[in-house]
Protein backbone atom coordinates (compact mmCIF):
# COMPACT_ATOMS: atom_id res chain seq x y z
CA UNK A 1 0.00 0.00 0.00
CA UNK A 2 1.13 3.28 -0.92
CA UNK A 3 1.71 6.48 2.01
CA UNK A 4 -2.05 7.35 0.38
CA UNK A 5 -3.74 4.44 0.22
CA UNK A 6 -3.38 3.80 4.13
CA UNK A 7 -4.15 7.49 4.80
CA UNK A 8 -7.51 7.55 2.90
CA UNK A 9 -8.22 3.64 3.98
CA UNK A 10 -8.16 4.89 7.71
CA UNK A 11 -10.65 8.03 6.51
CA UNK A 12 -12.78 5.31 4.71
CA UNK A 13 -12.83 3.18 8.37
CA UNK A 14 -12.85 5.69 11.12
CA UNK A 15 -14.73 8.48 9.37
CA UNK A 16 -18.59 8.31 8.70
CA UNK A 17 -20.12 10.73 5.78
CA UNK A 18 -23.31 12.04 6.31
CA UNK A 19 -26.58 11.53 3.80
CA UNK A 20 -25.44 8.86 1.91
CA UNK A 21 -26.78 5.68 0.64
CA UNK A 22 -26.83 3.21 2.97
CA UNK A 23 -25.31 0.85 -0.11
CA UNK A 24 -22.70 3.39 -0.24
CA UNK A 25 -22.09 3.44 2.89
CA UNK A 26 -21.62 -0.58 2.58
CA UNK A 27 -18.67 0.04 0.72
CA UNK A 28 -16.83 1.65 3.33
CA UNK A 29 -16.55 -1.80 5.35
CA UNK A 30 -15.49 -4.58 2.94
CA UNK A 31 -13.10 -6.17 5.74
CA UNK A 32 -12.73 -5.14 8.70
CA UNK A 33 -9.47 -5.84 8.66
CA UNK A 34 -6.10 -5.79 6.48
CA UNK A 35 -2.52 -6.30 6.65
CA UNK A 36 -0.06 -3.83 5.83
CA UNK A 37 2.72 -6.59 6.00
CA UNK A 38 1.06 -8.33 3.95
CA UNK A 39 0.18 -5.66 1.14
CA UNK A 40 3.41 -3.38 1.57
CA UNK A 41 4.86 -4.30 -1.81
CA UNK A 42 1.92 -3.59 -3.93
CA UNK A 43 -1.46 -0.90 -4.38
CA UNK A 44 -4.84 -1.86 -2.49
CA UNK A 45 -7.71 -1.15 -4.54
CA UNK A 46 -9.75 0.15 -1.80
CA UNK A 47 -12.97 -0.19 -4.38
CA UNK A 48 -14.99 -3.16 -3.17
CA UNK A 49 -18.71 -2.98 -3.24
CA UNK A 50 -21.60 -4.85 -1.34
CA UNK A 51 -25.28 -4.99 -1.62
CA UNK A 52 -27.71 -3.66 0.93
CA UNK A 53 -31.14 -1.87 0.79
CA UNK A 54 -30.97 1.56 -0.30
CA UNK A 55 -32.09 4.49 1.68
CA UNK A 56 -30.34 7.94 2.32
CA UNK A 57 -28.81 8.49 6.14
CA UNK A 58 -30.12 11.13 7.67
CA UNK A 59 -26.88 11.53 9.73
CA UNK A 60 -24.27 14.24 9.24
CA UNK A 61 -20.68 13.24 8.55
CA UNK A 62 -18.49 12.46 11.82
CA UNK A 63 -15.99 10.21 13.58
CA UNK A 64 -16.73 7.29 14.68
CA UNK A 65 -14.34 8.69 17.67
CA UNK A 66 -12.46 11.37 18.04
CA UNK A 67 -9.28 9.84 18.86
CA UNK A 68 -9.39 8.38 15.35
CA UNK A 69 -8.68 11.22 13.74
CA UNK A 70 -5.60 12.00 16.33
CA UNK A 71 -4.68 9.07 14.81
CA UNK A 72 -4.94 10.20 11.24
CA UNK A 73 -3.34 13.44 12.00
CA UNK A 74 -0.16 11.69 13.53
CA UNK A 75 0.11 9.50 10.27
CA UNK A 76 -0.42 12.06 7.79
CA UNK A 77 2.36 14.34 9.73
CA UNK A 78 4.47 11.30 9.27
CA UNK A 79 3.84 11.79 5.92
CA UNK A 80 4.73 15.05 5.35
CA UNK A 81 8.43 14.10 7.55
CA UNK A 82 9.25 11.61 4.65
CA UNK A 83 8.20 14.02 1.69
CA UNK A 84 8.37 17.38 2.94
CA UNK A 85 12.44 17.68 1.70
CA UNK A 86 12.32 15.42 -1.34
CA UNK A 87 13.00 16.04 -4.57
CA UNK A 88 12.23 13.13 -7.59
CA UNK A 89 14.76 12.11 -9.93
CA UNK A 90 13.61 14.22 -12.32
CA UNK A 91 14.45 17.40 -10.55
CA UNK A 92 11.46 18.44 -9.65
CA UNK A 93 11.22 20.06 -5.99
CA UNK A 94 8.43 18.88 -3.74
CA UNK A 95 9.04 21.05 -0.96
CA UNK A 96 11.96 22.27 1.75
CA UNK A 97 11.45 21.70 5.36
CA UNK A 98 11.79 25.68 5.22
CA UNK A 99 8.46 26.13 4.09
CA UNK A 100 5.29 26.09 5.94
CA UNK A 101 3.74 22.81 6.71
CA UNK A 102 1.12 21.76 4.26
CA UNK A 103 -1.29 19.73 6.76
CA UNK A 104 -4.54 20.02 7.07
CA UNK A 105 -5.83 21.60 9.94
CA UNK A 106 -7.92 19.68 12.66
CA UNK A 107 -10.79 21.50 11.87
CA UNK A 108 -10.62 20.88 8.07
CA UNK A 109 -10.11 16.86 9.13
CA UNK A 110 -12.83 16.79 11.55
CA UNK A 111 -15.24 18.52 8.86
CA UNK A 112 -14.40 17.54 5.41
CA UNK A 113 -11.51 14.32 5.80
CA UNK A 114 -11.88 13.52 2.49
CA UNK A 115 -11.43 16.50 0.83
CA UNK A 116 -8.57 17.86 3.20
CA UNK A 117 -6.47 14.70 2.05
CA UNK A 118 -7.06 15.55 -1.34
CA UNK A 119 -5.48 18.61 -1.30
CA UNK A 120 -2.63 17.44 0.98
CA UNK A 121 -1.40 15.00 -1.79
CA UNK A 122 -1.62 17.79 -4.05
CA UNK A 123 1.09 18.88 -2.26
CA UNK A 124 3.18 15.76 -2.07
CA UNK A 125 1.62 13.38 -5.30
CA UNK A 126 4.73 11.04 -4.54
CA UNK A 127 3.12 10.02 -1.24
CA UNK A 128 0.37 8.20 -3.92
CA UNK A 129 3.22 6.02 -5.54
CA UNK A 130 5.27 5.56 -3.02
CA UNK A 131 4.93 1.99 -1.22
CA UNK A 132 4.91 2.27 2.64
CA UNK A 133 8.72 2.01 3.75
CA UNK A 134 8.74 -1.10 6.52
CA UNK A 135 10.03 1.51 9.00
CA UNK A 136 7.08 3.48 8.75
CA UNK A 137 4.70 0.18 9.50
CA UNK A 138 6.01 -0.29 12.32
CA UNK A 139 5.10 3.22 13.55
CA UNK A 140 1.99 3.03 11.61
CA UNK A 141 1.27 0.17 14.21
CA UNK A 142 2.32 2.20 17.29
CA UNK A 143 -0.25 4.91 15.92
CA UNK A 144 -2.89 2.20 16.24
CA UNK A 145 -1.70 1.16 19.57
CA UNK A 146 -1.68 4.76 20.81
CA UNK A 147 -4.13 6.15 23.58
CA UNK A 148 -7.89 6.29 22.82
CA UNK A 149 -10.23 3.94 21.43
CA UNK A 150 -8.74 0.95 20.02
CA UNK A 151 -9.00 1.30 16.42
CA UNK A 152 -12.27 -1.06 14.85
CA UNK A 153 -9.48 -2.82 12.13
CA UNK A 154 -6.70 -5.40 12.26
CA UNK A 155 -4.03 -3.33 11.27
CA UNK A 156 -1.60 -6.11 10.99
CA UNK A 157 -1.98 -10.16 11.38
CA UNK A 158 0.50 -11.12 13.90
CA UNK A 159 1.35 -12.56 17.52
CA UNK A 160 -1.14 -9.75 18.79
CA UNK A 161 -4.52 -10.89 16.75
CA UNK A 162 -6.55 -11.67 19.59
CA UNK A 163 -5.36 -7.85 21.03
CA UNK A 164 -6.24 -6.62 17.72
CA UNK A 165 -9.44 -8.30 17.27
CA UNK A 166 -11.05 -8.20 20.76
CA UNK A 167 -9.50 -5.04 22.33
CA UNK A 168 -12.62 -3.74 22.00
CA UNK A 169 -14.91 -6.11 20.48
CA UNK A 170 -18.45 -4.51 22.34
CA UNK A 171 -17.58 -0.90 20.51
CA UNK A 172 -19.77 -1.55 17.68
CA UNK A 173 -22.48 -2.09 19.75
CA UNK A 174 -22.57 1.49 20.87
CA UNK A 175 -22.77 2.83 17.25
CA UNK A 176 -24.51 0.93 15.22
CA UNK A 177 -24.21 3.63 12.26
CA UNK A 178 -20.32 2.62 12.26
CA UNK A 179 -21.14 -1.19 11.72
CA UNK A 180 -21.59 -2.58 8.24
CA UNK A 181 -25.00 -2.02 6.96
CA UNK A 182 -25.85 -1.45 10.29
CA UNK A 183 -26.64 -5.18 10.38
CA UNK A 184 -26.93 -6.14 14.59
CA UNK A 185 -26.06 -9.30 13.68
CA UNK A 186 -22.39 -8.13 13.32
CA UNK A 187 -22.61 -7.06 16.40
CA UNK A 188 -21.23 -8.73 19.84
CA UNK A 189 -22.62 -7.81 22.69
CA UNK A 190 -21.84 -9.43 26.08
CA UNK A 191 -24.12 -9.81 29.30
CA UNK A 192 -22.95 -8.15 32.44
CA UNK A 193 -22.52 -9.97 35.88
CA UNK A 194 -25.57 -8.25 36.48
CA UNK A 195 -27.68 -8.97 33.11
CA UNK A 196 -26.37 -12.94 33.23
CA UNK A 197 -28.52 -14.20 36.58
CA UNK A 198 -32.05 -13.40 34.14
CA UNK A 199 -30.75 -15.85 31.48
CA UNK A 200 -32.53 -19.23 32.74
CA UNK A 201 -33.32 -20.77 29.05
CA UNK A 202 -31.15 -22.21 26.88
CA UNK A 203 -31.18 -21.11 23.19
CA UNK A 204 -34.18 -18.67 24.39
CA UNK A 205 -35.05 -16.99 21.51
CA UNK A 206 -34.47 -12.94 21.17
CA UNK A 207 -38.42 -12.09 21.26
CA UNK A 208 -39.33 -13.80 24.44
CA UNK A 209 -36.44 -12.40 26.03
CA UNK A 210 -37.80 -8.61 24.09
CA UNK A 211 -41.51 -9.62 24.98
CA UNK A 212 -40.88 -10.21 28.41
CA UNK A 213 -38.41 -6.67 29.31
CA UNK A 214 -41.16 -5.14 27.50
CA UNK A 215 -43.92 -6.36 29.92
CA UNK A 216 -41.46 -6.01 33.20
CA UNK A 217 -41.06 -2.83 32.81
CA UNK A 218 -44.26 -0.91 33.30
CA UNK A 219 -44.46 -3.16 36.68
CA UNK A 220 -41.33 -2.15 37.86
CA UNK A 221 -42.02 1.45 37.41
CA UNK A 222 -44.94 1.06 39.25
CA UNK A 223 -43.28 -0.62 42.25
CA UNK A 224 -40.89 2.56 42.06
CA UNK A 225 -42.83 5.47 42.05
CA UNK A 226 -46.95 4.65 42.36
């Protein structure tokens, strides 16, 4: 994967645009997970589609969390490091680390990610050709391990896959417009010490245990406050 391809395949993850299609919005999420060890020496088409009924979210663009686009802002200042001072064979000057840094502000991330990277590789177009230096995975990782909430992708397959995959495997369940067609099936969610003692039936199906919160309820509020 090129410097690029990881930068807007974090967007395309972390960040969720507002009023689309919900098949669009499919698209985002073709795996959850990928491998920059494993795709390091060649481009990701970052392209795949999926099928899901259409209808238009009503919810404006955001972060799924806004330590994700820390994250995003540490990687794409990495970025400018490697190609802020680098000039192709050609001749042709990219930049000096005497001039003013190029990156996007947090405010033009947090608003409009998309179009913010854009115009950053305007600035640097080598960063889209350039394959991820080995080096830089390794701190790509460290971004992912950094402070905040764990990031919802495998960012490499290694020793540390179960940390990867269940650092925070109940997240989705507290944003279901950041899971994949916002399908709750995807979706683990875990009982409580508390919640566990009112499971008595095995293999109880989901409506009797809906039907029958649903018909507690009014009785306990009762007991409360009539």
């Amino acid at each position: 994967m090129t410097y690029s391809d990881v930068a807007e395949r974090m967007v395309q993850l972390m960040y969720l645009p507002g009023g689309m299609l919900y098949s669009d919005c499919m698209s985002l999420f073709p795996n959850s997970w990928y491998s920059l060890q494993e795709e390091i020496s060649k481009p990701k088409d970052l392209k795949e589609k999926g099928d899901t009924t259409d209808s238009v979210s009503s919810e404006t663009g955001r972060w799924i969390h806004g330590s994700y686009l820390d994250r995003v802002y540490r990687f794409i200042k990495l970025l400018e490091e490697r190609f802020a001072a680098v000039k192709e064979t050609t001749g042709q000057n990219l930049g000096s680390t005497s001039l003013p840094s190029k990156l996007p502000s947090r405010a033009e991330l947090q608003n409009d990610p998309h179009g913010a990277l854009e115009n950053f590789f305007g600035t640097y177009p080598l960063a889209r050709t350039q394959l991820l230096a080995s080096e830089d995975v390794d701190v790509f990782v460290q971004i992912c391990r950094q402070k905040g909430k764990p990031v919802n992708f495998v960012p490499v397959i290694d020793e540390d896959l179960q940390f990867w995959f269940k650092k925070d495997s109940l997240w989705q369940s507290e944003d279901l417009a950041a899971v994949e067609g916002r399908d709750v099936g995807r979706v683990v969610i875990l009982q409580g010490p508390l919640a566990v003692r009112y499971s008595t039936k095995v293999n109880e199906p989901v409506a009797d245990v809906l039907v029958r919160t649903k018909n507690h309820n009014p009785n306990l509020v009762k007991q409360q406050f009539l």
